[in-house]
Protein backbone atom coordinates (compact mmCIF):
# COMPACT_ATOMS: atom_id res chain seq x y z
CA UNK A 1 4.78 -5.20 12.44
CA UNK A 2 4.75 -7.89 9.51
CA UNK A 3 2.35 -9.44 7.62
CA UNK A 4 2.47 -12.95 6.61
CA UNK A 5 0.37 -12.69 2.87
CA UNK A 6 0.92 -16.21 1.71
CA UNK A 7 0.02 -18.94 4.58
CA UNK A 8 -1.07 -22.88 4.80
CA UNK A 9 -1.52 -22.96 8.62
CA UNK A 10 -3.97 -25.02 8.64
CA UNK A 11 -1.94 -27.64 6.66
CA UNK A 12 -1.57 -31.55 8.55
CA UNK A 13 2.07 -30.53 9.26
CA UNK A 14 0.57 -28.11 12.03
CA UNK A 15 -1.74 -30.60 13.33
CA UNK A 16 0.05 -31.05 16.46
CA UNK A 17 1.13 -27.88 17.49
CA UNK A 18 -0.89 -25.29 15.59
CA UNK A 19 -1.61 -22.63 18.33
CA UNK A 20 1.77 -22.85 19.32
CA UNK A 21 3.28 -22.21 15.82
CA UNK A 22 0.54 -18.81 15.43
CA UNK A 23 2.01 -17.64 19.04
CA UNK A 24 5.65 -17.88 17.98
CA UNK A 25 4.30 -15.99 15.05
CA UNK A 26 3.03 -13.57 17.18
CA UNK A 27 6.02 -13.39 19.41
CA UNK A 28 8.41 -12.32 16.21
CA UNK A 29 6.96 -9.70 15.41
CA UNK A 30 3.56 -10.86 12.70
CA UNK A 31 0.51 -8.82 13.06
CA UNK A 32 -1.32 -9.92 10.48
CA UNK A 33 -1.71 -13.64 8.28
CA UNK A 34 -3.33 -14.19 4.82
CA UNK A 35 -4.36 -18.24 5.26
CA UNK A 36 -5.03 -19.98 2.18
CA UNK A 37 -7.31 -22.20 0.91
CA UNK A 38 -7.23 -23.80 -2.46
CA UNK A 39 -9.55 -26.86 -2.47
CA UNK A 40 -13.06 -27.61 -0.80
CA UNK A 41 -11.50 -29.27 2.08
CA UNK A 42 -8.69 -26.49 2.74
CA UNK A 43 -11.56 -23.32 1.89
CA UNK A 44 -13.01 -24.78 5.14
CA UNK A 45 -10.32 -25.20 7.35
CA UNK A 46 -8.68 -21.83 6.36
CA UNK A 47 -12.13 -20.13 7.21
CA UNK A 48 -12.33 -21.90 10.34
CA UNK A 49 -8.73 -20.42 11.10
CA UNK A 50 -9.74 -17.20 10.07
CA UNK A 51 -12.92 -17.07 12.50
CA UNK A 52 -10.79 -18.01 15.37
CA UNK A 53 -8.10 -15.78 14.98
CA UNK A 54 -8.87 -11.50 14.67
CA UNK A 55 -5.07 -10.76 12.95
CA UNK A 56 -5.73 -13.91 10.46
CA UNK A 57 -7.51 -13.18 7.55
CA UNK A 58 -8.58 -15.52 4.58
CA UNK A 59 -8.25 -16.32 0.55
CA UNK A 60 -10.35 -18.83 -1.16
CA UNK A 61 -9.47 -20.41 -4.79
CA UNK A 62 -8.99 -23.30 -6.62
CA UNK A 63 -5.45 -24.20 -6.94
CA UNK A 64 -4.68 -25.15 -10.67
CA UNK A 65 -2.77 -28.79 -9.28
CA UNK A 66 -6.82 -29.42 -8.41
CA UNK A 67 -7.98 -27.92 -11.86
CA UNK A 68 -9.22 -31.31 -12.72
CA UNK A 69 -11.77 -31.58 -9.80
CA UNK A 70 -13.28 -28.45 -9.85
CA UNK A 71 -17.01 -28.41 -10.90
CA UNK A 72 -19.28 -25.45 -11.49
CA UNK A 73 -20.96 -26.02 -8.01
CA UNK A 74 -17.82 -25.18 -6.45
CA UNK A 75 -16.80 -21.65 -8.23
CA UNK A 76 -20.91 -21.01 -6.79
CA UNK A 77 -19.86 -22.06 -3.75
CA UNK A 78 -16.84 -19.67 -3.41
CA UNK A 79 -18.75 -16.88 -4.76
CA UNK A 80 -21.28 -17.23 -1.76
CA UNK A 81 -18.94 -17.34 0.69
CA UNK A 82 -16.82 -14.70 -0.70
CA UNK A 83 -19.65 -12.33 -0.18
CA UNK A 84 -20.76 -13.48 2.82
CA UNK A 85 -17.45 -14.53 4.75
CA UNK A 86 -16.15 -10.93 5.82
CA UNK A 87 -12.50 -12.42 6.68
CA UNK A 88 -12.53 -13.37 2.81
CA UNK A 89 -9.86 -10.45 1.28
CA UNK A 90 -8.51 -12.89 -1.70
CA UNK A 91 -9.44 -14.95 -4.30
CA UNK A 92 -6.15 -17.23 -4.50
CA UNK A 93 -4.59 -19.26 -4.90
CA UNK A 94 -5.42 -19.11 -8.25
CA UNK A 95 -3.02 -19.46 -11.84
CA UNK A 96 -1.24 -22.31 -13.95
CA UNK A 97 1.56 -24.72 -12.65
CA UNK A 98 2.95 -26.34 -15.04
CA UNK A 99 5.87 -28.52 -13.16
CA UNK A 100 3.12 -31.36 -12.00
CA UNK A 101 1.66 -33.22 -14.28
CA UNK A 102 -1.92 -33.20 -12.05
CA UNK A 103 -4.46 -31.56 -14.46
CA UNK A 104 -4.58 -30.95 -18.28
CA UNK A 105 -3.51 -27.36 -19.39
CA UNK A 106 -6.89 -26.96 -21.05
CA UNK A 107 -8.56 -27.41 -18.48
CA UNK A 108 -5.75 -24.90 -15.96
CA UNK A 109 -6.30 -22.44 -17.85
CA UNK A 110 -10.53 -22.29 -18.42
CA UNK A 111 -10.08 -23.02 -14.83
CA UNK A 112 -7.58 -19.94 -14.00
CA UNK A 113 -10.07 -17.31 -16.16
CA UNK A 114 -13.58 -18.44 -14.45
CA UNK A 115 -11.59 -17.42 -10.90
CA UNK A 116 -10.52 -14.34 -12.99
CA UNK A 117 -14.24 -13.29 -13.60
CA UNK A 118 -15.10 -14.60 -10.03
CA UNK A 119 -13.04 -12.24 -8.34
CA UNK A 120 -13.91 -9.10 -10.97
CA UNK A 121 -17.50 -10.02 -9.98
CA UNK A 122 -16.80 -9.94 -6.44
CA UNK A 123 -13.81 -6.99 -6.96
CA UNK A 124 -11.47 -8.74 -4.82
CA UNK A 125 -7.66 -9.17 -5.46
CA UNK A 126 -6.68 -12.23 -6.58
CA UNK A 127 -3.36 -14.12 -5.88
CA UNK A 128 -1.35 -15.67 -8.49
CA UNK A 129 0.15 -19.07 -8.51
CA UNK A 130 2.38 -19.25 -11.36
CA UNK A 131 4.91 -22.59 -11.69
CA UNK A 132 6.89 -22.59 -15.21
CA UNK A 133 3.98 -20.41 -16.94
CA UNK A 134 5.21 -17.45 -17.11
CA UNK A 135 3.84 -16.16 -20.45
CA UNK A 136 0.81 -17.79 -20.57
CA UNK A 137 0.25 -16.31 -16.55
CA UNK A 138 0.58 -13.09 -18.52
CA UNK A 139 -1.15 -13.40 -21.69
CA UNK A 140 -4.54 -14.26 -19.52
CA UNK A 141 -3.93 -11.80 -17.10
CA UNK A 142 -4.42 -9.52 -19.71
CA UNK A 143 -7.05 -11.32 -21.87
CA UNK A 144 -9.41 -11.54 -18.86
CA UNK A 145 -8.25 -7.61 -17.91
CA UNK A 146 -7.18 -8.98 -14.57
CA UNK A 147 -5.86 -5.16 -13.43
CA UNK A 148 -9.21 -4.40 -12.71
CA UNK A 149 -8.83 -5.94 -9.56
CA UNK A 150 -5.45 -6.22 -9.57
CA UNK A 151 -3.53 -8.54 -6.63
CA UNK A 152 -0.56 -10.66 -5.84
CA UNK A 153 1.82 -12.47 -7.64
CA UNK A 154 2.38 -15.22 -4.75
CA UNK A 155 6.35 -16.40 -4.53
CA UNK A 156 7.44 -14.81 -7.36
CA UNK A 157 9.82 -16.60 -9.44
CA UNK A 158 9.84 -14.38 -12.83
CA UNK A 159 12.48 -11.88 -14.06
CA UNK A 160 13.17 -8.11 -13.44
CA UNK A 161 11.42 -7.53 -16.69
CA UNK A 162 8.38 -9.49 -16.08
CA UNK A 163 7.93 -8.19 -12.78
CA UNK A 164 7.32 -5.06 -14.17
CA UNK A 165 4.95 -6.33 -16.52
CA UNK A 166 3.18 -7.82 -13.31
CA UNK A 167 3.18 -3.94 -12.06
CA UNK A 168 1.65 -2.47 -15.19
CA UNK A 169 -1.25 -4.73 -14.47
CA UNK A 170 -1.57 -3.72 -11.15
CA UNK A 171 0.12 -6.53 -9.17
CA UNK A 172 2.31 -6.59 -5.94
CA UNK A 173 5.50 -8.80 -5.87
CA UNK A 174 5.75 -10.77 -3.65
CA UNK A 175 9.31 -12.50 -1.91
CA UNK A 176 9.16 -15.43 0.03
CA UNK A 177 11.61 -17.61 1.19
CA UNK A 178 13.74 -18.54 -1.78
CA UNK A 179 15.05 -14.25 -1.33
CA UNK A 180 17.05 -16.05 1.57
CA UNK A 181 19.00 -18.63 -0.47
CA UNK A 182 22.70 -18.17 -0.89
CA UNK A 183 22.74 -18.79 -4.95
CA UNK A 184 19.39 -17.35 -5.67
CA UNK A 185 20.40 -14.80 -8.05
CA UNK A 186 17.25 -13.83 -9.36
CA UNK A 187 14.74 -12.94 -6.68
CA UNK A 188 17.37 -11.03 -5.58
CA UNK A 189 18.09 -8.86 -8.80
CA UNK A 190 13.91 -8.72 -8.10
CA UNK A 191 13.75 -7.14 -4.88
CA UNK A 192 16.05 -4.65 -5.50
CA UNK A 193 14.59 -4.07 -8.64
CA UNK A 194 10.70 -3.53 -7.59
CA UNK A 195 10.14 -0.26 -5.98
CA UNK A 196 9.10 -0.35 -2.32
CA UNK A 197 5.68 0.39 -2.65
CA UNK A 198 5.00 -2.73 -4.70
CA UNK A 199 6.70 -5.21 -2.57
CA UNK A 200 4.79 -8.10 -0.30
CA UNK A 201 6.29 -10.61 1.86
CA UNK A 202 5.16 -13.95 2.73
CA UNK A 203 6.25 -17.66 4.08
CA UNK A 204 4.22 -19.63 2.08
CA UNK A 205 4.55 -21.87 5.15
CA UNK A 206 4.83 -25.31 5.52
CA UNK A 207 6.85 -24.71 2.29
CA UNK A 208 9.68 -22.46 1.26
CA UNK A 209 11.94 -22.78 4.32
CA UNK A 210 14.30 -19.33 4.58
CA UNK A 211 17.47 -19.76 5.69
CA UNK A 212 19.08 -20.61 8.45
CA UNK A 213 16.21 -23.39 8.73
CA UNK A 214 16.10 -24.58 5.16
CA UNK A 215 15.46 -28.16 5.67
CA UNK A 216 12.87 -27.49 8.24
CA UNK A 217 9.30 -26.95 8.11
CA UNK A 218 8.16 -23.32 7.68
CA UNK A 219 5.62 -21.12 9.56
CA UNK A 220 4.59 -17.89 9.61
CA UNK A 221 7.23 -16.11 12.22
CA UNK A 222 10.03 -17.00 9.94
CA UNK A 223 8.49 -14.18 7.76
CA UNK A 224 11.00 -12.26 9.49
CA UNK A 225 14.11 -13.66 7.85
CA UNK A 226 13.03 -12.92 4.66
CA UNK A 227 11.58 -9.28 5.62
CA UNK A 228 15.33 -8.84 6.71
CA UNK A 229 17.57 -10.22 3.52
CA UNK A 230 14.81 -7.74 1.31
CA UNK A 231 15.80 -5.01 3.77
CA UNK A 232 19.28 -5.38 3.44
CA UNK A 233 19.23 -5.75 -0.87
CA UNK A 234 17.08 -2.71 -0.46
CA UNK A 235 19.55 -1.28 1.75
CA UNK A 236 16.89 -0.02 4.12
CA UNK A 237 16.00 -0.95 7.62
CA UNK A 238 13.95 -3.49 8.76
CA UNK A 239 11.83 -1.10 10.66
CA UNK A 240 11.07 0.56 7.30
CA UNK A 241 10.81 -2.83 5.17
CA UNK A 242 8.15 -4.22 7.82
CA UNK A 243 6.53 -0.99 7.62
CA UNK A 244 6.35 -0.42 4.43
CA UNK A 245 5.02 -3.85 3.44
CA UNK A 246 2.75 -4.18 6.05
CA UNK A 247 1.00 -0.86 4.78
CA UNK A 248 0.73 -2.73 0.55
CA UNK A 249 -0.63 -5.65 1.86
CA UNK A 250 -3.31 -4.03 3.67
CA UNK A 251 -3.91 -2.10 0.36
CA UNK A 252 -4.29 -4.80 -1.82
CA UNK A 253 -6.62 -6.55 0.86
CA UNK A 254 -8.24 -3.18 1.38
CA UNK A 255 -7.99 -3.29 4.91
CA UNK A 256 -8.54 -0.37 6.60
CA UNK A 257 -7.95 -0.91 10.20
């Protein structure tokens, strides 16, 4: 039993042979899929996906790469269906990304704390993209009292020490497939570092390729390979680790099925 937290499956890479990739999915073991959407277009075809699918659920945000084209109709827009939409567990992605050059900072980050209030007025989770921001992720995670509602950080890339800063605000951690890599020191030290109960894992798929397909496109089944290196730097069993995750994501999606 895993759950998939961070998906794009309704991305153009899966265009020909979407059903088919969310069967494999099913075959290796995935229960349950977060699908994201992070722009008008995506919001619709992730809530589609969700509709269609019982085990696939949904998260709706502006992605700060789109910052630049969001307009106060659309944070509306989200709040209506996030009320309304019942397969709607997230407000994500959501955060700052500072590696392209695609929207202004300014406008990121007045961007990043209207989602903030969104979700506190909704009391959803929210899911945090963070791309060379680290402190600033932080500072306005505390400025807008984000642990009120508390969520994911999505493909975390941060230290030991700032992961626990990300658990004093009431955040889960969560590894996706970069845990795999051979010389990826860090989100290693991380997941043996954050206490089981705090741990999430997800594919972030097309993206993030584990290993032994690095190179390839992702999708959601491949979940497994990462659920199996955490395991083994946790030195517990898979069993356990799919368990055991499985169980925080449904808590931070407050799922109680």
């Amino acid at each position: 039993m895993l759950f998939d937290t961070h998906a794009h499956l309704d991305d153009e890479k899966y265009v020909e042979d979407q059903e088919e990739t969310i069967d494999r999915a099913r075959k290796n073991g995935v229960s349950y899929i977060c699908n994201i959407g992070y722009n008008r277009e995506t919001i619709e075809s992730t809530l589609e996906l969700a509709r269609r699918y019982d085990f696939i659920y949904a998260a709706i945000g502006w992605h700060p790469q789109e910052a630049i084209h969001m307009k106060d109709a659309d944070i509306q827009w989200m709040e209506e269906l996030a009320r309304n939409e019942k397969k709607v567990v997230a407000i994500g992605e959501i955060g700052l990304d500072y590696y392209w050059d695609t929207s202004p900072k300014e406008v990121q980050l007045e961007v990043f704390r209207q989602q903030i209030c969104m979700a506190k007025r909704l009391q959803l989770p929210i899911i945090i993209h963070d791309r060379e921001a680290h402190q600033d992720i932080l500072t306005i995670l505390r400025e807008e009292k984000a642990e009120e509602v508390g969520g994911i950080m999505h493909c975390f890339s941060g230290s030991v020490e700032m992961a626990k800063e990300c658990m004093d605000l009431n955040f889960y951690i969560s590894l996706a497939g970069p845990v795999t890599f051979k010389n990826a020191h860090k989100p290693k030290e991380v997941a043996k570092a954050v206490p089981l109960d705090r741990l999430l894992v997800e594919t972030d798929c097309p993206y993030l390729t584990p290993h032994p397909f690095r190179g390839k496109r992702n999708e959601s089944g491949y979940v497994r390979y990462i659920a199996e290196e955490v395991a083994s730097l946790k030195e517990v069993s898979f069993e356990k680790l799919a368990e055991i995750t499985t169980k925080n994501a449904k808590r931070v999606f407050q799922l109680t099925e």
